[in-house]
Protein backbone atom coordinates (compact mmCIF):
# COMPACT_ATOMS: atom_id res chain seq x y z
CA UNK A 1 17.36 -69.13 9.22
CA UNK A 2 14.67 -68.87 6.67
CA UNK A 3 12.38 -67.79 9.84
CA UNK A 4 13.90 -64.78 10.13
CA UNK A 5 11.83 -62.18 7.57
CA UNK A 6 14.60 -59.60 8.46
CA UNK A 7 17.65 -62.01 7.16
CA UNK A 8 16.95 -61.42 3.53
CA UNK A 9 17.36 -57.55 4.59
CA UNK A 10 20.46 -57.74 7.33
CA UNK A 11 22.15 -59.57 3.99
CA UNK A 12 20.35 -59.90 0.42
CA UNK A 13 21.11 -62.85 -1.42
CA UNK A 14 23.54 -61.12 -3.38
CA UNK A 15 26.11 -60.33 -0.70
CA UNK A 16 27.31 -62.80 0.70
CA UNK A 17 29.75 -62.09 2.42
CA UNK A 18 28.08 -60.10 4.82
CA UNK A 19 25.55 -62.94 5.25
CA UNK A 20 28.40 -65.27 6.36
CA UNK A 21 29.38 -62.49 8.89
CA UNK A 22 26.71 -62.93 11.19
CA UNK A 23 24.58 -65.62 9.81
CA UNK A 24 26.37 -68.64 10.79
CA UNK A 25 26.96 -67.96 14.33
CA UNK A 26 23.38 -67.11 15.08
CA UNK A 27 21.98 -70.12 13.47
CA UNK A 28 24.58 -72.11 15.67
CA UNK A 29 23.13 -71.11 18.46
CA UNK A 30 19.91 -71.89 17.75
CA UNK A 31 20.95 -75.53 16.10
CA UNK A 32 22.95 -76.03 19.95
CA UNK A 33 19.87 -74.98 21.87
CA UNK A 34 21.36 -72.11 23.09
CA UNK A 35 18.67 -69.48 23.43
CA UNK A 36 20.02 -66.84 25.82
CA UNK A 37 22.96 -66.74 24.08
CA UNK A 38 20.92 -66.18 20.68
CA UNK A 39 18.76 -63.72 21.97
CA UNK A 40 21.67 -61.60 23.25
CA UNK A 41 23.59 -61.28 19.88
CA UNK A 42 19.98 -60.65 18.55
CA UNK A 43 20.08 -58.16 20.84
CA UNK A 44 23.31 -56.84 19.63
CA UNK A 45 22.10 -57.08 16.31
CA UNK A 46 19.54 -54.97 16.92
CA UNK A 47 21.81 -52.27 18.80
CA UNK A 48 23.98 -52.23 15.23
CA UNK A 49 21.03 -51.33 12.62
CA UNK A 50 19.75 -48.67 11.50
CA UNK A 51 16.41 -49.44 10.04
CA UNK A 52 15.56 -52.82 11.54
CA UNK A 53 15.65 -52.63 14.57
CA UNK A 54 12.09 -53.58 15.55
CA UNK A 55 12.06 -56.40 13.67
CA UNK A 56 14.90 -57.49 15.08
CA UNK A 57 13.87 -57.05 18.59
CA UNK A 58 10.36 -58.56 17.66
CA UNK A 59 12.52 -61.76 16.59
CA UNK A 60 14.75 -61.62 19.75
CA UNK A 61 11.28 -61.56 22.08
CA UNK A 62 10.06 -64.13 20.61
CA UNK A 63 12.78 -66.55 20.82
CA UNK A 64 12.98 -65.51 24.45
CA UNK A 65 9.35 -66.04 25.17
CA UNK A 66 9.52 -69.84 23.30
CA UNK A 67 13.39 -70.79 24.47
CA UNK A 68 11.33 -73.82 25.64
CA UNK A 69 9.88 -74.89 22.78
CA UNK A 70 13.63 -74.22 20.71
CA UNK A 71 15.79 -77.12 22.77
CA UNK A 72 16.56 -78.92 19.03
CA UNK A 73 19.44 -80.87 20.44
CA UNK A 74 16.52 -82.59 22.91
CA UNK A 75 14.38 -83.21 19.74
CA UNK A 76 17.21 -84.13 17.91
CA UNK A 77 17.80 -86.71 20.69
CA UNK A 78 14.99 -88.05 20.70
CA UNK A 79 14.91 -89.10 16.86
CA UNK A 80 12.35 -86.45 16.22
CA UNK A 81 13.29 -83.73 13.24
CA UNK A 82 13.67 -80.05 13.33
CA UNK A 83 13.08 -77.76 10.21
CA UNK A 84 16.53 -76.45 9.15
């Protein structure tokens, strides 16, 4: 999720566990294709911040606006690569 420029702040580095909290369900939606889905919990996210939630909606928009271009299981499929 190294896209995300608010992931380092939802979760520095250092704590990890709170990365693992909402980090690896997000990115599994994105890995599966699942937009909607990803864009709601962004959503969600956003409604559970304090401070970022601009950012986070930013993010959420733009995922929405390119859920086209995101369907990695159809690259995938097709023997082309994704970043991640």
């Amino acid at each position: 999720m190294a896209g995300f420029p608010w992931h380092r702040q939802l979760a520095p580095p250092h704590d990890l566990a709170a990365k693992q909290d909402w980090m690896p369900p997000v990115k599994s939606l994105l890995d599966g294709g699942e937009i909607e889905p990803l864009v709601a919990r962004l959503r969600e996210i956003a409604a559970e911040q304090t401070g970022l939630v601009e950012e986070i909606l930013k993010e959420a928009d733009f995922f929405a606006t390119n859920a086209s271009r995101m369907n990695y299981p159809g690259v995938r499929s097709k023997g082309l690569l994704t970043a991640g």
